[in-house]
Protein backbone atom coordinates (compact mmCIF):
# COMPACT_ATOMS: atom_id res chain seq x y z
CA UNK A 1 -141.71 -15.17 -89.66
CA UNK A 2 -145.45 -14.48 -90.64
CA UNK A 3 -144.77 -13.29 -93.63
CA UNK A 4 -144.22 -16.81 -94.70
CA UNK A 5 -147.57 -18.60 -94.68
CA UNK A 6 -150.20 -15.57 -95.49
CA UNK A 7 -148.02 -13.17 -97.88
CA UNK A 8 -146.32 -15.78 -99.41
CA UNK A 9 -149.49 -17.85 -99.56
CA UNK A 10 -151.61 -15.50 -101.16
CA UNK A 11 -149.10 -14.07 -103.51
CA UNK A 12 -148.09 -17.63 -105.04
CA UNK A 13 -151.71 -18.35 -105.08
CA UNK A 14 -152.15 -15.64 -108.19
CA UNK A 15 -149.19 -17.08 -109.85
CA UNK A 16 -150.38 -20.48 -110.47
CA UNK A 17 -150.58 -19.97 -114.14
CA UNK A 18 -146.73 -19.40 -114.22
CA UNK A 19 -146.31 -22.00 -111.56
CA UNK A 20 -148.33 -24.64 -113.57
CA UNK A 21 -145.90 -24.16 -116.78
CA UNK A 22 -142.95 -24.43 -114.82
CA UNK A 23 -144.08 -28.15 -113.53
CA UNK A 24 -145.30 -28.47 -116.98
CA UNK A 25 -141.66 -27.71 -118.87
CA UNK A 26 -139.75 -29.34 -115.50
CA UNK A 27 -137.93 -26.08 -115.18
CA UNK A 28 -136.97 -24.38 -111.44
CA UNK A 29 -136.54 -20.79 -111.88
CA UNK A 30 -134.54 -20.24 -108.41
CA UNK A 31 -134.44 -16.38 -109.46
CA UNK A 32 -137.89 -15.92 -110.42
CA UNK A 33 -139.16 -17.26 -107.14
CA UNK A 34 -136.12 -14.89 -105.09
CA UNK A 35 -137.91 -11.97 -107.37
CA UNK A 36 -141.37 -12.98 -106.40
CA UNK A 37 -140.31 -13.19 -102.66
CA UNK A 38 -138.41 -10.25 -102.60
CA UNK A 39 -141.22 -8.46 -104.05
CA UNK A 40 -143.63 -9.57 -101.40
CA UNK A 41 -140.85 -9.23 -98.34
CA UNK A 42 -140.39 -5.18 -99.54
CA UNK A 43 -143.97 -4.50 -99.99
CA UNK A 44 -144.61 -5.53 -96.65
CA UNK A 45 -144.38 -2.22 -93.73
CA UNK A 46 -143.12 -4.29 -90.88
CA UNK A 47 -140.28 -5.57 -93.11
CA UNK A 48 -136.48 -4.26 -94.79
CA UNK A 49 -135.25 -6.09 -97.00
CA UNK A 50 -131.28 -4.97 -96.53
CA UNK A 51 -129.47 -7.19 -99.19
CA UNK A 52 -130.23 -9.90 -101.50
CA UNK A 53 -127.54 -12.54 -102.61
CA UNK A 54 -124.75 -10.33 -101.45
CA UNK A 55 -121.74 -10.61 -98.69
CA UNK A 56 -122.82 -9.17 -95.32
CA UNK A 57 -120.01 -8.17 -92.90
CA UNK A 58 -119.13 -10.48 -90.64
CA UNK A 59 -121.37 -13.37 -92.34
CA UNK A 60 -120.10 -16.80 -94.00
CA UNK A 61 -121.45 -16.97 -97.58
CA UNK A 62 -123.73 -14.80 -99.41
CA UNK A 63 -127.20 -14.79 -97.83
CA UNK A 64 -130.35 -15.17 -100.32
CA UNK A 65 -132.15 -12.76 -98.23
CA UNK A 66 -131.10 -10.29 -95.25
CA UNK A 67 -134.04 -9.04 -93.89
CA UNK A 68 -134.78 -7.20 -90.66
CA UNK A 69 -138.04 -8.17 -89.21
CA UNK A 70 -139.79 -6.79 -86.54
CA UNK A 71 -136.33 -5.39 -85.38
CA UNK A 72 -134.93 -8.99 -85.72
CA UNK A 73 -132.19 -9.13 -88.43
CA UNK A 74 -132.53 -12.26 -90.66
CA UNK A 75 -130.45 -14.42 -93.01
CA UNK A 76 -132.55 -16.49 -95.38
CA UNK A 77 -131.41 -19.21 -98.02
CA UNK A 78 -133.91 -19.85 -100.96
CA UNK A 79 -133.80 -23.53 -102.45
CA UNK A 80 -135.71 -24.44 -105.27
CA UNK A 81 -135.67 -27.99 -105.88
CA UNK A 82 -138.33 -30.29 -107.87
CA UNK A 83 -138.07 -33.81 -108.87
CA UNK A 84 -137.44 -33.66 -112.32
CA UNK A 85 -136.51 -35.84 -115.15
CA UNK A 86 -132.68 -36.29 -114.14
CA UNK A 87 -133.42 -36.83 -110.22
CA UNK A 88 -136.44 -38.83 -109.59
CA UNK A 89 -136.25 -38.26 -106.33
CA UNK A 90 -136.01 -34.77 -104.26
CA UNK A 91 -132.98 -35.88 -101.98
CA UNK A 92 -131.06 -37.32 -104.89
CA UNK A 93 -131.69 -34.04 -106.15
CA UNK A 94 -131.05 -32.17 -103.58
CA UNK A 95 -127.49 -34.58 -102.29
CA UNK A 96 -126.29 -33.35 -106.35
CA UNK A 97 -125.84 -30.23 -104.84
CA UNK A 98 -123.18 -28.81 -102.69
CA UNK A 99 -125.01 -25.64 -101.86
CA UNK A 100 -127.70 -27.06 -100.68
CA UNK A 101 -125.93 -29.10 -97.90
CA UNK A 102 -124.11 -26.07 -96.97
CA UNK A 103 -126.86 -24.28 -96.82
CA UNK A 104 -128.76 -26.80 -94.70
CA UNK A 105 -125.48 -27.17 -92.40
CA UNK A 106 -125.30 -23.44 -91.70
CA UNK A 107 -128.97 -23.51 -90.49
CA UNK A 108 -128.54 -26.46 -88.81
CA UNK A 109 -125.26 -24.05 -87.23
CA UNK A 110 -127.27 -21.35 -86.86
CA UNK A 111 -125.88 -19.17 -89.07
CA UNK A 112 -128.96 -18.81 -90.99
CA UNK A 113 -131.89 -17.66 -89.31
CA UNK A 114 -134.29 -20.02 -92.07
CA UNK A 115 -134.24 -21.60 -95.07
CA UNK A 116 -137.30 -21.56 -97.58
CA UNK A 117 -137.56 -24.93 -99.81
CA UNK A 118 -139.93 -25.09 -102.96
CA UNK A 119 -140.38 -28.69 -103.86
CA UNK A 120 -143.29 -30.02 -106.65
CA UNK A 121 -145.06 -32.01 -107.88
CA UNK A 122 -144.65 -35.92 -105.41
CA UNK A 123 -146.06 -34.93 -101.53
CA UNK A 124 -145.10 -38.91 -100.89
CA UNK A 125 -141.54 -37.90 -102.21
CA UNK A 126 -141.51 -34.03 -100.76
CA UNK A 127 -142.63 -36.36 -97.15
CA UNK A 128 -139.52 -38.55 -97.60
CA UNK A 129 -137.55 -35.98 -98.24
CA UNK A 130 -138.61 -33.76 -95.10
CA UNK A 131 -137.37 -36.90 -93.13
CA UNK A 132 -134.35 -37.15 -94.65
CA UNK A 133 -133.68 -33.54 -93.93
CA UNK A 134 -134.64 -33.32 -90.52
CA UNK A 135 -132.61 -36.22 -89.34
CA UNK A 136 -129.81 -35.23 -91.63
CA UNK A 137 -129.22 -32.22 -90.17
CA UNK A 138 -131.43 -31.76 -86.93
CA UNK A 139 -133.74 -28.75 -88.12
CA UNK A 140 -137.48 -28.24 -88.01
CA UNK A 141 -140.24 -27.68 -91.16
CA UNK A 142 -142.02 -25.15 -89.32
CA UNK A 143 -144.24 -23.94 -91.54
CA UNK A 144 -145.45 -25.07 -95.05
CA UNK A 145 -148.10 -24.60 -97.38
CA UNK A 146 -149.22 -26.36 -100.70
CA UNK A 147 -150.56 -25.19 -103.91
CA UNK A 148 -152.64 -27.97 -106.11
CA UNK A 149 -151.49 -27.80 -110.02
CA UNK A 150 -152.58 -30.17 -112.56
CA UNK A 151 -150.12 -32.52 -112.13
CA UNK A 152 -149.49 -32.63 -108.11
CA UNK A 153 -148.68 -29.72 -105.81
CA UNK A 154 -145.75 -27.20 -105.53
CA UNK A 155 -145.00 -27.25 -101.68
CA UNK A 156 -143.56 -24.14 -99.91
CA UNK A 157 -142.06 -25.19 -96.49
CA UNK A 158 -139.81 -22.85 -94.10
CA UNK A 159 -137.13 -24.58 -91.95
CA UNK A 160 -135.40 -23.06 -88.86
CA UNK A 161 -132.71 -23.97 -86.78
CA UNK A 162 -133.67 -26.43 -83.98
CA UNK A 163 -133.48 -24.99 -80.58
């Protein structure tokens, strides 16, 4: 998935204005960032975006994403968790959803090909957290990138299934 760290990357970069106010107000805009990534995922030429948060035949849930990539068809979750003011913590806030477990169990059951978690502002918390998920539910942060705001960083990591 090298769409992830470069298009992704670069794209969020020129958004920091948006992405500093969000951290400012303590507000997570899950459908603003699936906009923003679907924008970047259909501009790209070796990329389809097929469906977004819609049943696919034959697939459990409702995928964020269902991509084909180089030839590969993909099923992608978005989560967009901070630490805010009612969890201080990014797995208390991520445990007060049922979703997000499921979500993380049907990677871990590959039945999603990835899962892309945006976390801000703690990295001590976001690195806790990262444990907590991996030994949880046995996948693998394979890629992740950081961008610095005022007040910490907003951290965009990509988890796959552990083979």
């Amino acid at each position: 998935m090298k769409f992830f760290e470069s298009s992704l990357r670069n794209h969020f970069n020129a958004k920091s204005q948006y992405l500093s106010l969000f951290c400012q107000l303590g507000i997570a805009p899950e459908g603003w960032f699936c906009g923003e990534i679907l924008y970047v995922l259909s501009s790209m030429s070796d990329i389809t975006v097929l469906k977004t948060n819609q049943q696919v035949y034959d697939v459990a849930g409702r995928p964020d994403f269902f991509i084909v990539a180089n030839e590969q068809k993909l099923l992608l979750e978005l989560k967009v968790l901070p630490k805010d003011r009612n969890y201080p913590y990014g797995w208390q806030r991520f445990l007060a959803g049922s979703n997000n477990k499921k979500d993380f169990e049907m990677l871990r059951d590959k039945n999603r090909h990835g899962v892309i978690y945006v976390y801000w502002p703690d990295v001590d918390d976001w690195n806790r957290l990262k444990n907590k998920l991996r030994s949880k539910y046995g996948v693998t942060c394979t890629r992740e990138f950081m961008i610095p705001m005022k007040h910490g960083f907003i951290i965009f990591s990509l988890w796959l299934p552990t083979t």
